[in-house]
Structures are given as C-alpha cells and as structure tokens.
C-alpha atoms as a PDB file:
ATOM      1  CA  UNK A   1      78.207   8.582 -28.048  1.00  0.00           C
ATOM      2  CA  UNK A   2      81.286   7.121 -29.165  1.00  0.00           C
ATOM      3  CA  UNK A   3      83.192   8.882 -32.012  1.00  0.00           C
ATOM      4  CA  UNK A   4      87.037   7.419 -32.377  1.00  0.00           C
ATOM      5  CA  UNK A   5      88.886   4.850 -31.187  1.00  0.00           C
ATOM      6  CA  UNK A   6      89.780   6.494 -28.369  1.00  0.00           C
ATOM      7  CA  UNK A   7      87.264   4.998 -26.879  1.00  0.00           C
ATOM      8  CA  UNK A   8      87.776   1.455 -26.872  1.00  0.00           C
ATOM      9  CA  UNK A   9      91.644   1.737 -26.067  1.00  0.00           C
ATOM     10  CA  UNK A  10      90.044   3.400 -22.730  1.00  0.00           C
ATOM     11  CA  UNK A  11      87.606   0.540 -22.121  1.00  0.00           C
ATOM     12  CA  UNK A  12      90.138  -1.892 -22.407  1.00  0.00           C
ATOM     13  CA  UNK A  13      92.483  -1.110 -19.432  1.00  0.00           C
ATOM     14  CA  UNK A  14      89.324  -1.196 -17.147  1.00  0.00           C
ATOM     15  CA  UNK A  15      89.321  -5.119 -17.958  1.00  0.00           C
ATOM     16  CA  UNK A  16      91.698  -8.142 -16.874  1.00  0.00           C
ATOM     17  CA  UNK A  17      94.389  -8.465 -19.485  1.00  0.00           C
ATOM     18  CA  UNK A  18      93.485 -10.991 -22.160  1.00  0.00           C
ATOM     19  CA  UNK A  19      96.083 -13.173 -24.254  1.00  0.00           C
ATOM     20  CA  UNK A  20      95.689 -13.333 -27.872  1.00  0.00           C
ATOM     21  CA  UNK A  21      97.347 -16.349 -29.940  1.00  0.00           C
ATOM     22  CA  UNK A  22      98.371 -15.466 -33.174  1.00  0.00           C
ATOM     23  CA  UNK A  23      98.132 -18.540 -35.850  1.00  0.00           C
ATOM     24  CA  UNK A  24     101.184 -18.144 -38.263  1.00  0.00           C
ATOM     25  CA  UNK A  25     102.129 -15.022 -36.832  1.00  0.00           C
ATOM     26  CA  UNK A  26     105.478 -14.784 -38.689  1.00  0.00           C
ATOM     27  CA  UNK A  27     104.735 -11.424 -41.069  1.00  0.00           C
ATOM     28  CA  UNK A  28     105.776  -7.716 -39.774  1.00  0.00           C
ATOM     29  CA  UNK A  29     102.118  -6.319 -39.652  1.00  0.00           C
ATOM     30  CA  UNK A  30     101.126  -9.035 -37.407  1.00  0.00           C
ATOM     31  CA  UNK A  31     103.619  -9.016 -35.332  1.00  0.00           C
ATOM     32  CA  UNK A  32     103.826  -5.233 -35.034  1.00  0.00           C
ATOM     33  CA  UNK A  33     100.282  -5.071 -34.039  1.00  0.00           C
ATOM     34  CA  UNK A  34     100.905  -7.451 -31.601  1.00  0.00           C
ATOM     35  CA  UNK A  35     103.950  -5.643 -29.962  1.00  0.00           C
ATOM     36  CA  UNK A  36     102.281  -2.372 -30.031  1.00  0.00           C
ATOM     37  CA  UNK A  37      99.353  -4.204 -27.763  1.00  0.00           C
ATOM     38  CA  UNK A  38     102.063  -5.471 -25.218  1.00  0.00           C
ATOM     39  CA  UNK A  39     103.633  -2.743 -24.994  1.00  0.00           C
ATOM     40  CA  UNK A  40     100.843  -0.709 -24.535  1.00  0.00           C
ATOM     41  CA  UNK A  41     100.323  -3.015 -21.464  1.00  0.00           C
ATOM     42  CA  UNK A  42      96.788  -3.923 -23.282  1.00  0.00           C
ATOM     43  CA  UNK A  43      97.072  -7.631 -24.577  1.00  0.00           C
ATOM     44  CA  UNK A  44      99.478 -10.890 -24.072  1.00  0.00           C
ATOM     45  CA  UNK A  45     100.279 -12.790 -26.688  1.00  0.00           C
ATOM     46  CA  UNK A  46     101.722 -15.778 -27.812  1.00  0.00           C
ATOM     47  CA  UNK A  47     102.911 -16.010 -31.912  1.00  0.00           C
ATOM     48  CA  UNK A  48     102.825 -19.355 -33.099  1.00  0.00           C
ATOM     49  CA  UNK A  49     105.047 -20.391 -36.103  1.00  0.00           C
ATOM     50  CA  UNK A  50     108.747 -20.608 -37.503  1.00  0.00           C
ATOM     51  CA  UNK A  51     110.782 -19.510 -34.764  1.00  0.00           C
ATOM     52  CA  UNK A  52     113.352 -18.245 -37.015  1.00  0.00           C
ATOM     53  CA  UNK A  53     110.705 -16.386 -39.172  1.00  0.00           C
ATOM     54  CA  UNK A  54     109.742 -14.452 -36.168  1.00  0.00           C
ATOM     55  CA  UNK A  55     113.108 -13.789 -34.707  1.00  0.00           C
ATOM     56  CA  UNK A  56     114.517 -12.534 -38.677  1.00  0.00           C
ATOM     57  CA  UNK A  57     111.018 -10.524 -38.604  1.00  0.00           C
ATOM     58  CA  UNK A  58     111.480  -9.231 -34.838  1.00  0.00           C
ATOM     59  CA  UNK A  59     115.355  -8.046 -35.872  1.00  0.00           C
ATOM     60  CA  UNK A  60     113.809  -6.003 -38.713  1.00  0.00           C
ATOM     61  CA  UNK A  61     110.937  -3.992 -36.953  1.00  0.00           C
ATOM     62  CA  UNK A  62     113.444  -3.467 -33.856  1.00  0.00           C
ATOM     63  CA  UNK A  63     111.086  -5.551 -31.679  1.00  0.00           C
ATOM     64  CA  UNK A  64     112.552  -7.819 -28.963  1.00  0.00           C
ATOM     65  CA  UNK A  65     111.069 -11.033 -29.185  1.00  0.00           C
ATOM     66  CA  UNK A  66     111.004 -11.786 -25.411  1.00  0.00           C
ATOM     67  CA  UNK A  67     107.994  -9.449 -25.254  1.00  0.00           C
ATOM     68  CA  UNK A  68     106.050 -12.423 -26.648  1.00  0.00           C
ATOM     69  CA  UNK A  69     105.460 -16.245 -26.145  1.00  0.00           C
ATOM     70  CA  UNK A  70     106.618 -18.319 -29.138  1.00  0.00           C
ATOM     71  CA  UNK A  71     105.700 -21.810 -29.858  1.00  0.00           C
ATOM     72  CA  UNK A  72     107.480 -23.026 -32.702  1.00  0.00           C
ATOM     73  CA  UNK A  73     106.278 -24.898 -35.331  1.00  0.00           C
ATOM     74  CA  UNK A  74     107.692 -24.392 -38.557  1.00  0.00           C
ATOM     75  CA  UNK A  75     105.004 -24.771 -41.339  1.00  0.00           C
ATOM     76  CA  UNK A  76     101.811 -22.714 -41.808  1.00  0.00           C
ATOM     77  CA  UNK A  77      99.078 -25.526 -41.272  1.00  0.00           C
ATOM     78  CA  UNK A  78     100.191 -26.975 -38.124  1.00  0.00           C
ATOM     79  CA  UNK A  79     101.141 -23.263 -37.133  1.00  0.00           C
ATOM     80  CA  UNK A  80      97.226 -22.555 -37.327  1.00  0.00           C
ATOM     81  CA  UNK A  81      96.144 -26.253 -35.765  1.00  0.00           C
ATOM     82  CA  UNK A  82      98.078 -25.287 -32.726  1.00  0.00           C
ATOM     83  CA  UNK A  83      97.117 -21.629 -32.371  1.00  0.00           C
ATOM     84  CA  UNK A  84      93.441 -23.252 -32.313  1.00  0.00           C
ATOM     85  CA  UNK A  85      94.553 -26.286 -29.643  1.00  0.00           C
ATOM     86  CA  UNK A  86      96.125 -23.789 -27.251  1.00  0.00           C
ATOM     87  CA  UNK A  87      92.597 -21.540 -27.340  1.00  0.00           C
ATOM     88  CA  UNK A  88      90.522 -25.014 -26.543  1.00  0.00           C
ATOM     89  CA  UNK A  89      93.125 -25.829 -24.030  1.00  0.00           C
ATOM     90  CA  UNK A  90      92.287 -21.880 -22.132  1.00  0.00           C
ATOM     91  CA  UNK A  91      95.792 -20.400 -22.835  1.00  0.00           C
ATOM     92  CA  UNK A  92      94.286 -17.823 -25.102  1.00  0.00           C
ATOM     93  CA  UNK A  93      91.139 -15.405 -24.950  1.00  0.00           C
ATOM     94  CA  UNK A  94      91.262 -14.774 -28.752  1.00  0.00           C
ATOM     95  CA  UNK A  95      92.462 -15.978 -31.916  1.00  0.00           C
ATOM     96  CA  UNK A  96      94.182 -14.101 -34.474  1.00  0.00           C
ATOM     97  CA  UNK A  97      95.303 -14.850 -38.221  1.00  0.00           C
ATOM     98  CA  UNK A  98      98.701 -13.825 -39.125  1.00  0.00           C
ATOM     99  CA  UNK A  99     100.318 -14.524 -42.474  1.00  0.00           C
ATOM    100  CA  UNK A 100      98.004 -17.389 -43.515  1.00  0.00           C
ATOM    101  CA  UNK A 101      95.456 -17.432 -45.996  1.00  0.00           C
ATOM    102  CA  UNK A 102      91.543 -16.833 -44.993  1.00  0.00           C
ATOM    103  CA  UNK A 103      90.394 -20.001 -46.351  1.00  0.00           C
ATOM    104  CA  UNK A 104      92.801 -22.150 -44.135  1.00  0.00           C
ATOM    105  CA  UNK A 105      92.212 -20.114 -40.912  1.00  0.00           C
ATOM    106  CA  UNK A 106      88.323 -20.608 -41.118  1.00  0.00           C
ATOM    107  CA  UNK A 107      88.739 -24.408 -41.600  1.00  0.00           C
ATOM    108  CA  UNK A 108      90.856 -24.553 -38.351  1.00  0.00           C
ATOM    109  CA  UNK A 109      88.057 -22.391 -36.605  1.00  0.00           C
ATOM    110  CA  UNK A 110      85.561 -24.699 -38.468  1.00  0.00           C
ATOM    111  CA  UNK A 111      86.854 -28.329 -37.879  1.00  0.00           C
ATOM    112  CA  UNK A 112      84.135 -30.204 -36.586  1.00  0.00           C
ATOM    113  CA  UNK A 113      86.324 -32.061 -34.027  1.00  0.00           C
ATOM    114  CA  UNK A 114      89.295 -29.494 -33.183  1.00  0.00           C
ATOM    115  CA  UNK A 115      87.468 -26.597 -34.415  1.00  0.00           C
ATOM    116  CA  UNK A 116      86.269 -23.083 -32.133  1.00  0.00           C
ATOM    117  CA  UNK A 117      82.633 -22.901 -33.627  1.00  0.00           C
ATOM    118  CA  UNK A 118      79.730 -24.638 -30.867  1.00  0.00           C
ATOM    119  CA  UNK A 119      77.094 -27.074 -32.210  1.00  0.00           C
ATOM    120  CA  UNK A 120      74.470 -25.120 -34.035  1.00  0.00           C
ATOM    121  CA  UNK A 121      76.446 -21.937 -33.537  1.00  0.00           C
ATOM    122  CA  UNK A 122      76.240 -18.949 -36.657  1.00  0.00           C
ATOM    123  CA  UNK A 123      79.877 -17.632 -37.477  1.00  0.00           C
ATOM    124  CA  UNK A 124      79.401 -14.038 -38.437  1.00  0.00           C
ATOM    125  CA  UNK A 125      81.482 -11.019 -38.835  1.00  0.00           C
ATOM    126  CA  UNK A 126      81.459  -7.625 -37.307  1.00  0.00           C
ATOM    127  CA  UNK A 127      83.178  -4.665 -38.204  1.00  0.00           C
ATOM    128  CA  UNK A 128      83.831  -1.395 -36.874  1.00  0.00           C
ATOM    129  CA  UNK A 129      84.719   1.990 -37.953  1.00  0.00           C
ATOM    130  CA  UNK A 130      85.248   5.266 -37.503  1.00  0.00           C
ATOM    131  CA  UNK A 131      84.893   7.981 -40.575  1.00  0.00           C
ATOM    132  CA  UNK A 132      85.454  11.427 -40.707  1.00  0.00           C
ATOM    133  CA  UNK A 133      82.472  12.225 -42.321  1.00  0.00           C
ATOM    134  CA  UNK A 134      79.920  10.351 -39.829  1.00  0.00           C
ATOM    135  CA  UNK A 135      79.441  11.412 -36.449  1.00  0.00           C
ATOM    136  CA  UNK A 136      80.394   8.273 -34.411  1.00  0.00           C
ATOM    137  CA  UNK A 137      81.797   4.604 -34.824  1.00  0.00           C
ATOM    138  CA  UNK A 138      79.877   2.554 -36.756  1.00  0.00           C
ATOM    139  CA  UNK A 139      79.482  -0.912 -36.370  1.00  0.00           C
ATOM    140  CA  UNK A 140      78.668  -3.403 -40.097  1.00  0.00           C
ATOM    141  CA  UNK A 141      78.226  -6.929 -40.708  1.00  0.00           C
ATOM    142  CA  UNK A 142      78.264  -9.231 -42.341  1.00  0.00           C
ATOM    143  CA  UNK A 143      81.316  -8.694 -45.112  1.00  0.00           C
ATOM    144  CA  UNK A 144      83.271 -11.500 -44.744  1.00  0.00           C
ATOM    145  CA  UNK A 145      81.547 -14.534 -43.637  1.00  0.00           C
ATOM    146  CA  UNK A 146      78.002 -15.296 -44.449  1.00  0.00           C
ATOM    147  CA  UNK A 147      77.246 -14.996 -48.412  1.00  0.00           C
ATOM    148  CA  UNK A 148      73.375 -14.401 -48.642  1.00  0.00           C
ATOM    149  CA  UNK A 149      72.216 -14.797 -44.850  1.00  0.00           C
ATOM    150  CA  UNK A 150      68.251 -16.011 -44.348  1.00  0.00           C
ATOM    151  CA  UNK A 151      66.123 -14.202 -41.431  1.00  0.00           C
ATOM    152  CA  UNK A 152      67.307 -16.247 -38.547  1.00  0.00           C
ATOM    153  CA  UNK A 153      70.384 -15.361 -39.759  1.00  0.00           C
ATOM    154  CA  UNK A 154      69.649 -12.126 -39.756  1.00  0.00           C
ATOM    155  CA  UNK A 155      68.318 -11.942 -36.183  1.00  0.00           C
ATOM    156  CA  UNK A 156      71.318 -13.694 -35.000  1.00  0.00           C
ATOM    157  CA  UNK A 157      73.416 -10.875 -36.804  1.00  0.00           C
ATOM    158  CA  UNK A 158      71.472  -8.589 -35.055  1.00  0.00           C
ATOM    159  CA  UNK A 159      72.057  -9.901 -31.568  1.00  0.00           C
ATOM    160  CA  UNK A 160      75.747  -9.792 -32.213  1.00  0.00           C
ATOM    161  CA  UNK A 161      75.795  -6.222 -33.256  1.00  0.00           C
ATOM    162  CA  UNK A 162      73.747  -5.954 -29.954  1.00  0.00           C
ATOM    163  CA  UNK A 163      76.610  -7.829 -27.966  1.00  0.00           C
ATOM    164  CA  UNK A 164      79.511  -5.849 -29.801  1.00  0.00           C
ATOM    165  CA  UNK A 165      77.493  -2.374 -29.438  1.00  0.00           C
ATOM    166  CA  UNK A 166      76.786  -2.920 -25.421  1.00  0.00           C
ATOM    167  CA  UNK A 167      80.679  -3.895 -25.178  1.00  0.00           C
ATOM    168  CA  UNK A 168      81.345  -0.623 -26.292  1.00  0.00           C
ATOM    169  CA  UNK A 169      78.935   0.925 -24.025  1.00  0.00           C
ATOM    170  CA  UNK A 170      76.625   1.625 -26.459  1.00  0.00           C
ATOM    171  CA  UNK A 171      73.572   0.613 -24.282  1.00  0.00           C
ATOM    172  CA  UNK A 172      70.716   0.777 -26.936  1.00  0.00           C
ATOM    173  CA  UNK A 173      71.968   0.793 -30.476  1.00  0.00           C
ATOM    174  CA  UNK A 174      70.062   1.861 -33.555  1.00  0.00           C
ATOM    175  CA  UNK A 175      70.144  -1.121 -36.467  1.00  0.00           C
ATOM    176  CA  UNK A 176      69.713  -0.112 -39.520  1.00  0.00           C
ATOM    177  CA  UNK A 177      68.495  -3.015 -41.366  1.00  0.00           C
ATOM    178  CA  UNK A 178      70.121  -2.076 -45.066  1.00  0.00           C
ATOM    179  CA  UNK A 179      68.163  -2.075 -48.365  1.00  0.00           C
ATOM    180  CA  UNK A 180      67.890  -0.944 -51.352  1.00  0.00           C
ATOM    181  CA  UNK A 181      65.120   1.718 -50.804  1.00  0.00           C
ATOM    182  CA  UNK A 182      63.289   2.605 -47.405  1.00  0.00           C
ATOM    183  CA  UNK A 183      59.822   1.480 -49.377  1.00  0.00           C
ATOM    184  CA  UNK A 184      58.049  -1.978 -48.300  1.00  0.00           C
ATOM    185  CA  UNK A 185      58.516  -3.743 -51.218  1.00  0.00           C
ATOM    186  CA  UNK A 186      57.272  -7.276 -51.299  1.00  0.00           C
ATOM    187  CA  UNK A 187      59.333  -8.471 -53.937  1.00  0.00           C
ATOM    188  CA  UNK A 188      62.439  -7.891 -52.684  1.00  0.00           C
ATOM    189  CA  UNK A 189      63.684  -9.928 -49.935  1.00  0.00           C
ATOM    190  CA  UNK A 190      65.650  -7.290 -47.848  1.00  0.00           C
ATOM    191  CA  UNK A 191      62.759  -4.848 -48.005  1.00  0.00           C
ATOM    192  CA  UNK A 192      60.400  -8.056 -46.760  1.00  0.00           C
ATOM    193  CA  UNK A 193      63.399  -9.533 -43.742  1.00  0.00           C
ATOM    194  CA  UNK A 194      63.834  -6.191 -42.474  1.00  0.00           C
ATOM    195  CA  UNK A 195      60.686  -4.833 -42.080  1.00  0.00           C
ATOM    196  CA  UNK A 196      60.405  -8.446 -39.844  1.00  0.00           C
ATOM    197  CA  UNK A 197      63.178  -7.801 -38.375  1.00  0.00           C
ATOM    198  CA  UNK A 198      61.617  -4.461 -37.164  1.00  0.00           C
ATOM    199  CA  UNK A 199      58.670  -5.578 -36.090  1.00  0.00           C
ATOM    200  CA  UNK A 200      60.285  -8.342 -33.555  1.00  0.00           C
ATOM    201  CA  UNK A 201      62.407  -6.113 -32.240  1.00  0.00           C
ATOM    202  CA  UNK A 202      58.998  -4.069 -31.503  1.00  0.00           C
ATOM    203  CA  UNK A 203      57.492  -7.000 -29.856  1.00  0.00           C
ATOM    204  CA  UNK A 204      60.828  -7.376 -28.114  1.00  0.00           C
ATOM    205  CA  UNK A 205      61.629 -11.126 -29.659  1.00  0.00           C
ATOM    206  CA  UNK A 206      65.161  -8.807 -30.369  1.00  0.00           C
ATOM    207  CA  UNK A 207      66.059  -6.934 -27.168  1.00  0.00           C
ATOM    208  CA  UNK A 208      68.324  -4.018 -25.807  1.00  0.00           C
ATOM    209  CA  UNK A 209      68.107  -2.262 -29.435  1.00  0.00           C
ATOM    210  CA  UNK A 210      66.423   0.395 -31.471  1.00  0.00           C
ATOM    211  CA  UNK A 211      65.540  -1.295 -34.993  1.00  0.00           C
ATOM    212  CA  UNK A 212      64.288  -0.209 -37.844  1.00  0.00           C
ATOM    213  CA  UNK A 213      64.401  -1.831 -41.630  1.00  0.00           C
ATOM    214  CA  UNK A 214      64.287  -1.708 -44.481  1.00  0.00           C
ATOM    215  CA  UNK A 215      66.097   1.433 -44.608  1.00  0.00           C
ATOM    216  CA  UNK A 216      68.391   2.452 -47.701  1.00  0.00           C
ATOM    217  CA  UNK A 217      71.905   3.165 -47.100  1.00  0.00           C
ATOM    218  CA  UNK A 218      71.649   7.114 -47.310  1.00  0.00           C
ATOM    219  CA  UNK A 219      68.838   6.906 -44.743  1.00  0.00           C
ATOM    220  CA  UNK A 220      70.001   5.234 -42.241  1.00  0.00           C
ATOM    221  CA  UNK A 221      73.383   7.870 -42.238  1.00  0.00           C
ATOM    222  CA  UNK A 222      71.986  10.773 -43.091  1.00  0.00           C
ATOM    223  CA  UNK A 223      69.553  13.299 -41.563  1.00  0.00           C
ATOM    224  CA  UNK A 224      68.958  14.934 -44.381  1.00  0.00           C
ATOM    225  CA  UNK A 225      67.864  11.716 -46.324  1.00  0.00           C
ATOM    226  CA  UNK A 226      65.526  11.241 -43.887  1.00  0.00           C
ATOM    227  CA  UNK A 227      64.498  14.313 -44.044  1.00  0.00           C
ATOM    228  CA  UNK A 228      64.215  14.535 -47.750  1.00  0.00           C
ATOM    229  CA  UNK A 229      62.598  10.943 -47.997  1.00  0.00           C
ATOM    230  CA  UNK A 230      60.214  11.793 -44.802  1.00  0.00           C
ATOM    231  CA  UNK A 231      60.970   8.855 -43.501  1.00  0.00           C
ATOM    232  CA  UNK A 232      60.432   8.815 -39.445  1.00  0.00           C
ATOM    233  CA  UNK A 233      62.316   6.821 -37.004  1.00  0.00           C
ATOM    234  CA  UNK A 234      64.558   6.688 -34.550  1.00  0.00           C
ATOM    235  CA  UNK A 235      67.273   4.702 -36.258  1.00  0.00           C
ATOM    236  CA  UNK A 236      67.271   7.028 -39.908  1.00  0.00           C
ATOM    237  CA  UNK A 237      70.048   9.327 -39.717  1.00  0.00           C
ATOM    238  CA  UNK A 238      71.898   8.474 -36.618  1.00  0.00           C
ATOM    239  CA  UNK A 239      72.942   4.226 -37.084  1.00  0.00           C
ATOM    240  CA  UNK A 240      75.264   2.677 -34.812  1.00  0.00           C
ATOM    241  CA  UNK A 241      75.005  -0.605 -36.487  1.00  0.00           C
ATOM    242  CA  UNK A 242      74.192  -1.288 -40.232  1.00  0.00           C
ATOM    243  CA  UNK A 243      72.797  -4.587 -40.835  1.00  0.00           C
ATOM    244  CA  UNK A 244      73.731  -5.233 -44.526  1.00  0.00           C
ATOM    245  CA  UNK A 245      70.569  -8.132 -46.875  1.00  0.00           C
ATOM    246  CA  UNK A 246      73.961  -9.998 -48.424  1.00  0.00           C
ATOM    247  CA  UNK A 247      77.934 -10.346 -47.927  1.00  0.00           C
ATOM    248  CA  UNK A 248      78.330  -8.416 -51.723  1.00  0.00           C
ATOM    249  CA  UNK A 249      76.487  -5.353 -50.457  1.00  0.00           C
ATOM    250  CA  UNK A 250      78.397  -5.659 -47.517  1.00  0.00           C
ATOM    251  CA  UNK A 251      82.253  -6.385 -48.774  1.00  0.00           C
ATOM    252  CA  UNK A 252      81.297  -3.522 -51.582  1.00  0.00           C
ATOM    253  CA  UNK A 253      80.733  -0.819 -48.381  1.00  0.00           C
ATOM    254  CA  UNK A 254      83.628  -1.739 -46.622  1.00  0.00           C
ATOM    255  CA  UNK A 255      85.888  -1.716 -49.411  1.00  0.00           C
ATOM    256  CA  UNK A 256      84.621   1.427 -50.749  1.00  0.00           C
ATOM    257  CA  UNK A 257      85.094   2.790 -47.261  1.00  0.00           C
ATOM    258  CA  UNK A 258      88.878   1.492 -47.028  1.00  0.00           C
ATOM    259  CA  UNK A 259      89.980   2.997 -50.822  1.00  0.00           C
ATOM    260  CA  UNK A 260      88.452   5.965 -51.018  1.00  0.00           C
ATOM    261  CA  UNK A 261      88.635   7.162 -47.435  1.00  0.00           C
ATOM    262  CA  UNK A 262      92.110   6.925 -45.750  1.00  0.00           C
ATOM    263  CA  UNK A 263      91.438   8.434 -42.834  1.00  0.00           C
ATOM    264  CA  UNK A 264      88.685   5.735 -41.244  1.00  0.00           C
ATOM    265  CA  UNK A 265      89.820   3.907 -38.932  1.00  0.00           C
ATOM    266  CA  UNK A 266      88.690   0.013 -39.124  1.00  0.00           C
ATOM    267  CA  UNK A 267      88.473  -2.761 -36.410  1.00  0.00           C
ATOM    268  CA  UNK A 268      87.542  -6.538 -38.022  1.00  0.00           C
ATOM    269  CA  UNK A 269      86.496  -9.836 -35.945  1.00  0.00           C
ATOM    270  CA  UNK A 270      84.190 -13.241 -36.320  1.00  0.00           C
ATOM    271  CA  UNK A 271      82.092 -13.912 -33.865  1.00  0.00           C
ATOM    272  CA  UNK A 272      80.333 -17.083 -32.829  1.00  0.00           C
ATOM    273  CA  UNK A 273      82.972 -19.056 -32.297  1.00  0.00           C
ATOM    274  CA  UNK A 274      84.002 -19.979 -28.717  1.00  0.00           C
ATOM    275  CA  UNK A 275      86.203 -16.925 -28.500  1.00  0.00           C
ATOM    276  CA  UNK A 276      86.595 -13.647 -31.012  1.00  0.00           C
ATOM    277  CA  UNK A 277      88.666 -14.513 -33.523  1.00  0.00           C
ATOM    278  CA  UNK A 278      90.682 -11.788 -35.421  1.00  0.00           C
ATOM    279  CA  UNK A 279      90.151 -11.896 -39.534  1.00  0.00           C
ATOM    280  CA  UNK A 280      92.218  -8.592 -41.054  1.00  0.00           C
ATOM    281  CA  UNK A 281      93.453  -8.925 -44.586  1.00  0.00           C
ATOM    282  CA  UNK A 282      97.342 -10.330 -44.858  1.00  0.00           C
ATOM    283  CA  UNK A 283      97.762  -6.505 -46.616  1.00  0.00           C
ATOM    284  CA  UNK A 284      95.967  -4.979 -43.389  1.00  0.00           C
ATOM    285  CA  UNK A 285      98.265  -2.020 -41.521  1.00  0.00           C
ATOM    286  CA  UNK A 286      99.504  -2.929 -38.089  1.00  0.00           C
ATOM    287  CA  UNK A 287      97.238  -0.345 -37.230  1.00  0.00           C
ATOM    288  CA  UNK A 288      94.087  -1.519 -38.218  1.00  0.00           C
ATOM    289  CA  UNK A 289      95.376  -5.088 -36.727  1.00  0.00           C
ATOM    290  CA  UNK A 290      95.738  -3.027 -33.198  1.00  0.00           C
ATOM    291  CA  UNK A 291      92.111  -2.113 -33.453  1.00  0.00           C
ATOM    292  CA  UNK A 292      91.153  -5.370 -34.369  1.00  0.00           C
ATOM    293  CA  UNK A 293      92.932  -6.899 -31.477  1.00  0.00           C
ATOM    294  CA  UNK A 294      91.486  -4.610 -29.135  1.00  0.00           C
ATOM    295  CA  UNK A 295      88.302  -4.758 -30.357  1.00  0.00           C
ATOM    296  CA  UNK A 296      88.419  -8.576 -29.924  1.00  0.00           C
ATOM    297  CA  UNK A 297      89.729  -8.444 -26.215  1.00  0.00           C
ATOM    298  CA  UNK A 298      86.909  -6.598 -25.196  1.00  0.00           C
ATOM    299  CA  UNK A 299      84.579  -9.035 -26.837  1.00  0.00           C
ATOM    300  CA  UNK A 300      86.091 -11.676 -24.829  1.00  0.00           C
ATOM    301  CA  UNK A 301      85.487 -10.196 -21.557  1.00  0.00           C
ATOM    302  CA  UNK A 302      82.829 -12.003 -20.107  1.00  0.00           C
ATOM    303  CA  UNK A 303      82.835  -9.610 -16.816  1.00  0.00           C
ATOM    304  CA  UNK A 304      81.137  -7.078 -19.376  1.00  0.00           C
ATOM    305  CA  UNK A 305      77.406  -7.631 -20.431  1.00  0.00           C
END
C-alpha cells in the first residue's frame, strides 16, 4: 500500500531517465520544478521559450541554466508548437506546460496535424494525491479534461486509472465509481453507468481491477460509511482510484482538497496523448509541479506494465 510520495520518487530511479520538454517554460515555478528533477538526477529537460526570460528567471532562483537544454524561441505560441514538434520528433518522453495558458497548450496537444493525441484516442486526466486524513494515495479523474463523460468514456477512464495505479505498483486497484448515493437509482445516470461499469469489470470486459459503482463519495473513503450504510464490497472504504459521473463533481473535489487541506500533496497529468503530458495550474507550487513531473515520467516508461 502506498501512502506518500515517497513512493514514486523511489520507483523512479529504478527506470531509464526520461526527458521532459517544457512548452513556455519561462516562469520560476516551472522552472524550479524542473531543476529540482535534474538535480535530483530524476528527469532531463529541455525549456523551450525566451532565452532571456529563462536566463533573468534562472539568475533569480540561483539556478544555473546549463543544467537544462534551451531552445529559444521568443513568443509563447511558437514556444508551445515547438515543445510539441520536438516530442513527435522523440527528443522528449513528456510534455509539460509552463507559463502558458490551458486553453493554448491543449490545442497544441490537440492539432489534428501537429498535435500528440492518436486517431480515435480519449484525452483524460488523472490526478493523484496524498491526504493526511486517508490512509494511502489516491488516484481521481477526470477534473480537468472531459466535461460530462458517456460510458465508454467512462470505461476508458477506468483503464487509465488501471494503467496509472499498476505504474505505481498498485497491482489490483479498487475504483470507486462516484455518485451521489450508493442506491441503484435508475434515474440518475451515474447511479445507472456505474453500476455497468461494475458489472463489466465482473465479467472481466475491465481487467486487473477491483470495481464497484455507484458508490457515494463518503463510501467509497470511509469504513465507517460503509459500515453505517451496510453497504458490502471490496472497494467501500479503502479506494485507490475514484472515478468521478462529471468534470464539476470532479474539479469541486480537487479544489476543495487543495484550499482547505494544505498538507496533501498533489501530482496532475493528461493522458491519451502519445506521451503524458503535464497540466498544473500557472499558480501551482514547484512542488506540486515536481510530483507532477515525476508522476508523468513513470507513465512514460514503457519497460513498466
């Protein structure tokens, strides 16, 4: 069972080191996060963007800027383009937004004909973290990407938290698919797509997991919801992955998570593209940009399972 961090900064040094490109990667957060990772021996990376930005940014934090590649290119959108070229050309293993906006780093990932996302591929986002008041990491999608996702979006979800869980060495994670209440009710589509959801992963059409829907937030966390609810199974009380019905209930979690609890630790990447790709907030600490760095260069390992 995996209860901090600690954890994934020790699975990391057992891979090959992997190179992360940073699009725009001019602002001190970003560029913090991504010294701490070299000089932690754990990542490479290359920071594309104004060259003078990163130097005058570099000077301030006390960070040599030899520790890192630069390519120069001095304004934001080409910045990103480029960052995306030099993952399609195989000098980078993951993508990461710096200082630009969300909306202009998913087009990049997005373009049709320079993009990172395969035909028919689902872009979805995972996120992990670690509270003081639960008794392992916890991994939560989707809060970023997909608004109101339909059952095969759901059971691709799934199979991501899957991937990301097994990377971790979680070898058979409990999904919690989330609803409003733990009660089959036909009228509400979370209840009705998770207790689906459950019964393919019974008849194995979703593999190497326990699953169990529709099970209300305070279920799937707490023992003593369970308890109190008498609601049996083998996911209620002890989740590694929460599988939230709609990006609102999702983004409303996290956030809650993030303001009122300073102490959890948080790790943040898309998946579904050709390679993880890092999506933090441009107020996000270097720390929680660490995380999600390492967190991504274990996704990319394809050594692991």
């Amino acid at each position: 069972m995996l209860t901090s961090f600690d954890a994934i900064y020790t699975r990391i040094t057992s891979i090959p080191k992997k190179h992360v490109v940073v699009a725009w990667g001019v602002d001190a957060h970003s560029i913090g996060a991504a010294a701490a990772g070299v000089k932690k021996a754990l990542v490479k990376v290359t920071l594309v963007g104004d060259r003078e930005l990163i130097e005058k940014t570099c000077a301030g934090e006390n960070i040599d800027p030899s520790i890192f590649n630069i390519v120069p290119v001095a304004e934001e959108l080409p910045a990103i383009a480029k960052a995306v070229e030099l993952v399609n050309t195989g000098e980078g293993d993951v993508l990461m937004k710096g200082l630009c906006s969300t909306d202009k780093y998913m087009r990049a990932i997005l373009n049709k004909e320079k993009g990172l996302l395969p035909p028919k591929a689902v872009l979805s986002h995972i996120t992990l973290m670690a509270h003081e008041h639960y008794h392992k990491l916890l991994l939560v999608s989707d809060i970023a990407v997909i608004p109101v996702p339909d059952l095969h979006q759901k059971t691709v979800i799934a199979n991501y938290l899957i991937t990301v869980a097994h990377r971790l060495g979680i070898e058979c994670p409990k999904i919690a698919v989330i609803a409003a209440t733990e009660q089959m009710l036909p009228a509400m589509t979370a209840c009705v797509d998770g207790a689906i959801l459950a019964k393919m992963a019974d008849r194995r059409q979703i593999k190497d997991c326990l699953l169990d829907g529709p099970l209300s937030l305070d279920v799937a966390i707490s023992k003593e919801a369970a308890c109190i609810k008498k609601v049996e199974s083998k996911v209620a009380g002890d989740a590694d992955c929460l599988l939230f019905p709609n990006l609102e209930a999702a983004n409303t979690f996290y956030k809650t998570i993030t303001q009122l609890s300073p102490k959890a630790h948080i790790a943040a990447v898309v998946v579904g593209a050709k390679v993880p790709c890092v999506l933090s907030s441009r107020g996000d600490t270097a720390e929680t940009k660490l995380h999600s760095i390492v967190l991504a260069a274990l996704m990319a390992d394809r050594t692991k399972s």
